[in-house]
N, C-alpha and C. Protein backbone atom coordinates (compact mmCIF):
# COMPACT_ATOMS: atom_id res chain seq x y z
N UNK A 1 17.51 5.53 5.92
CA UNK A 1 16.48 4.54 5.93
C UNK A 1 17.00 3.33 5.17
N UNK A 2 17.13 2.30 5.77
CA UNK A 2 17.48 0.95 5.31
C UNK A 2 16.48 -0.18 5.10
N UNK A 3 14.93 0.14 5.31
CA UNK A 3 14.22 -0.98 5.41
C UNK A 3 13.44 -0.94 3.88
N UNK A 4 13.06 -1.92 3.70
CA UNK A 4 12.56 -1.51 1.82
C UNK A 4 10.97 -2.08 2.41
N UNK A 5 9.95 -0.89 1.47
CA UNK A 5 8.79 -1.16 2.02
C UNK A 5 8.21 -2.16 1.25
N UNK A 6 7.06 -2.56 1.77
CA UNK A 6 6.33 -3.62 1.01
C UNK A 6 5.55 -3.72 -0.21
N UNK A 7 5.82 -5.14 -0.73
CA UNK A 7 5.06 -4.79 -1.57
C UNK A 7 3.45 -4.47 -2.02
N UNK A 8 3.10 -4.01 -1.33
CA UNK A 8 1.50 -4.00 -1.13
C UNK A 8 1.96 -2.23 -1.37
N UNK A 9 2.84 -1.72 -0.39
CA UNK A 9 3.14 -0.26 -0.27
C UNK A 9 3.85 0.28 -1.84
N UNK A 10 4.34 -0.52 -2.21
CA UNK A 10 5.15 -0.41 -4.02
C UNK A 10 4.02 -0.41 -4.51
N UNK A 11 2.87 -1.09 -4.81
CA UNK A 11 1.88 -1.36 -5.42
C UNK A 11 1.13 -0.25 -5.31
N UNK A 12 0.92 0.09 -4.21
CA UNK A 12 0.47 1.38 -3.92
C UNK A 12 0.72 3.04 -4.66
N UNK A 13 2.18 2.94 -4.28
CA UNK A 13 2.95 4.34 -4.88
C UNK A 13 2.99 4.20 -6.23
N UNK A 14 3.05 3.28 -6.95
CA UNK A 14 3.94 2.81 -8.04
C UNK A 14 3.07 2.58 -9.79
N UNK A 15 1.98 2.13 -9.33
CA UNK A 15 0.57 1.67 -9.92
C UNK A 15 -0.74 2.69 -9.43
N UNK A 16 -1.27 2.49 -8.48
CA UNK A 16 -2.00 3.06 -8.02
C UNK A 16 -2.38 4.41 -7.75
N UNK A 17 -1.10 5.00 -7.19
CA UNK A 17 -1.27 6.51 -6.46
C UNK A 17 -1.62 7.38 -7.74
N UNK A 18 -2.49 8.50 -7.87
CA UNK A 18 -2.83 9.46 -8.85
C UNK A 18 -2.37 10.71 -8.03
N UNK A 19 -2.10 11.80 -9.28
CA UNK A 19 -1.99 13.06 -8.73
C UNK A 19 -3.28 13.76 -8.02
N UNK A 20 -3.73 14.12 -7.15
CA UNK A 20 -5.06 14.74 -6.35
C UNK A 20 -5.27 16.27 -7.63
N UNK A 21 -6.94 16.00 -7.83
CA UNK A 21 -7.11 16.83 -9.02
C UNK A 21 -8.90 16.99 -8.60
N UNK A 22 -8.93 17.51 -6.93
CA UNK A 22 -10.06 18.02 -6.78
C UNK A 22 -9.52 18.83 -5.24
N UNK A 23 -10.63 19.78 -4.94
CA UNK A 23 -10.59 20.77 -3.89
C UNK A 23 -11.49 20.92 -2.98
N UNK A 24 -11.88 21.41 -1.99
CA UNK A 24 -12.87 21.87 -1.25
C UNK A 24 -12.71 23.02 -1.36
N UNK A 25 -13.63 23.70 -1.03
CA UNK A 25 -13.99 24.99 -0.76
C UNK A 25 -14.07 25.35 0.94
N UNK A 26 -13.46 25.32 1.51
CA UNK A 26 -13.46 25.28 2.72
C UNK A 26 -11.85 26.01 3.44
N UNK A 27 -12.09 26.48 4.23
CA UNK A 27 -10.88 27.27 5.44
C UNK A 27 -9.58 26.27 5.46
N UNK A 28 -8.29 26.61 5.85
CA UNK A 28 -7.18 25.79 6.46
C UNK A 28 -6.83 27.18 7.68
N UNK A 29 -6.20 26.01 8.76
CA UNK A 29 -6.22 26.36 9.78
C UNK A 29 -4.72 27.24 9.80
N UNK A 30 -3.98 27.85 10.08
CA UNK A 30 -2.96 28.80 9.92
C UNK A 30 -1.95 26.95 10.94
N UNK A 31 -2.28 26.46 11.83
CA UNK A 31 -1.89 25.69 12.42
C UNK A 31 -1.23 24.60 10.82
N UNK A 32 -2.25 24.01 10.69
CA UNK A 32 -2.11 23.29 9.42
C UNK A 32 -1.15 23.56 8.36
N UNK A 33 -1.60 25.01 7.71
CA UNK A 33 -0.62 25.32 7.20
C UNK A 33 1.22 25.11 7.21
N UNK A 34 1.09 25.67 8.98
CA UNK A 34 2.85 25.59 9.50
C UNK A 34 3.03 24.09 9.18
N UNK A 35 2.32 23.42 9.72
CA UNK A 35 2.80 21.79 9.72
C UNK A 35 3.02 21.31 8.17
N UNK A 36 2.28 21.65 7.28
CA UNK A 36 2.91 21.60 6.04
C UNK A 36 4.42 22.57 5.50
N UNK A 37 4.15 23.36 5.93
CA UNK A 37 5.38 24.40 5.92
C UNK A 37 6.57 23.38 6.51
N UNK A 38 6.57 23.16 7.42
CA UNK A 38 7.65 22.21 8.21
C UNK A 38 8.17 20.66 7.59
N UNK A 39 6.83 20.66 7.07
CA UNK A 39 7.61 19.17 6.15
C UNK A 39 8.43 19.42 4.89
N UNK A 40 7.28 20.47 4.08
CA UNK A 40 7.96 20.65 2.99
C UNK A 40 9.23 21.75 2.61
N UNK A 41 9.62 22.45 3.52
CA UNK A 41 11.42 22.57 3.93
C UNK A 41 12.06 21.60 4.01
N UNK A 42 11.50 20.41 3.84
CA UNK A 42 12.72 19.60 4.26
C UNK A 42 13.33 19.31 2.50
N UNK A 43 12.43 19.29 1.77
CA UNK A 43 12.30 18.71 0.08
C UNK A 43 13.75 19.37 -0.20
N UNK A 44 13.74 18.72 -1.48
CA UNK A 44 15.31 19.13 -2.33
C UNK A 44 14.97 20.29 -2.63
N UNK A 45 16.30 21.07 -2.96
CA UNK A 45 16.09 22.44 -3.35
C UNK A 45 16.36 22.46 -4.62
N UNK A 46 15.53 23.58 -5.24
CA UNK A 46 15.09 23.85 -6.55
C UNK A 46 16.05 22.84 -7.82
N UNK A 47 17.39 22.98 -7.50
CA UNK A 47 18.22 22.55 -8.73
C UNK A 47 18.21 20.89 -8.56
N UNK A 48 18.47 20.34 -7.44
CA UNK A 48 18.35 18.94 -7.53
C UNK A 48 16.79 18.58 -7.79
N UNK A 49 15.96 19.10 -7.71
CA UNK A 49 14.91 18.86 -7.68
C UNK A 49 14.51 18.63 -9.34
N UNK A 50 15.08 19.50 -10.17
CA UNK A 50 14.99 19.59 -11.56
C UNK A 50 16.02 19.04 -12.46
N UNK A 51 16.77 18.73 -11.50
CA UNK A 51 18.04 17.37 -12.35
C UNK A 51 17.48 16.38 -13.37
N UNK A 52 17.95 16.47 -14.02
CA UNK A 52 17.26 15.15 -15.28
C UNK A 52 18.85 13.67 -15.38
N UNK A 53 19.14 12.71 -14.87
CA UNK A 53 19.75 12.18 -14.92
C UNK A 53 20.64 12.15 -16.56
């Protein structure tokens, strides 16, 4: 990826975004699930993930 996002989108992630710190009480679909399953395989694995520069 070579395009740098905007700044409205920086402002966003950067300032704005909070960690999600509420739930429903409600079903997930086994469908749903996989599709999260499928993205989050893609993430760093455990040791880069915990790298401290």
């Amino acid at each position: 990826m070579s395009e740098a996002i905007t700044p409205t989108a920086q402002h966003a992630l950067f300032t704005e975004a909070r960690t999600h710190n509420g739930w429903l009480d409600r079903p997930v679909s086994d469908e749903t699930l996989r599709e999260i399953y499928e993205l989050m395989k893609w993430g760093p694995p455990l040791p880069t993930a915990l790298r401290r520069g």
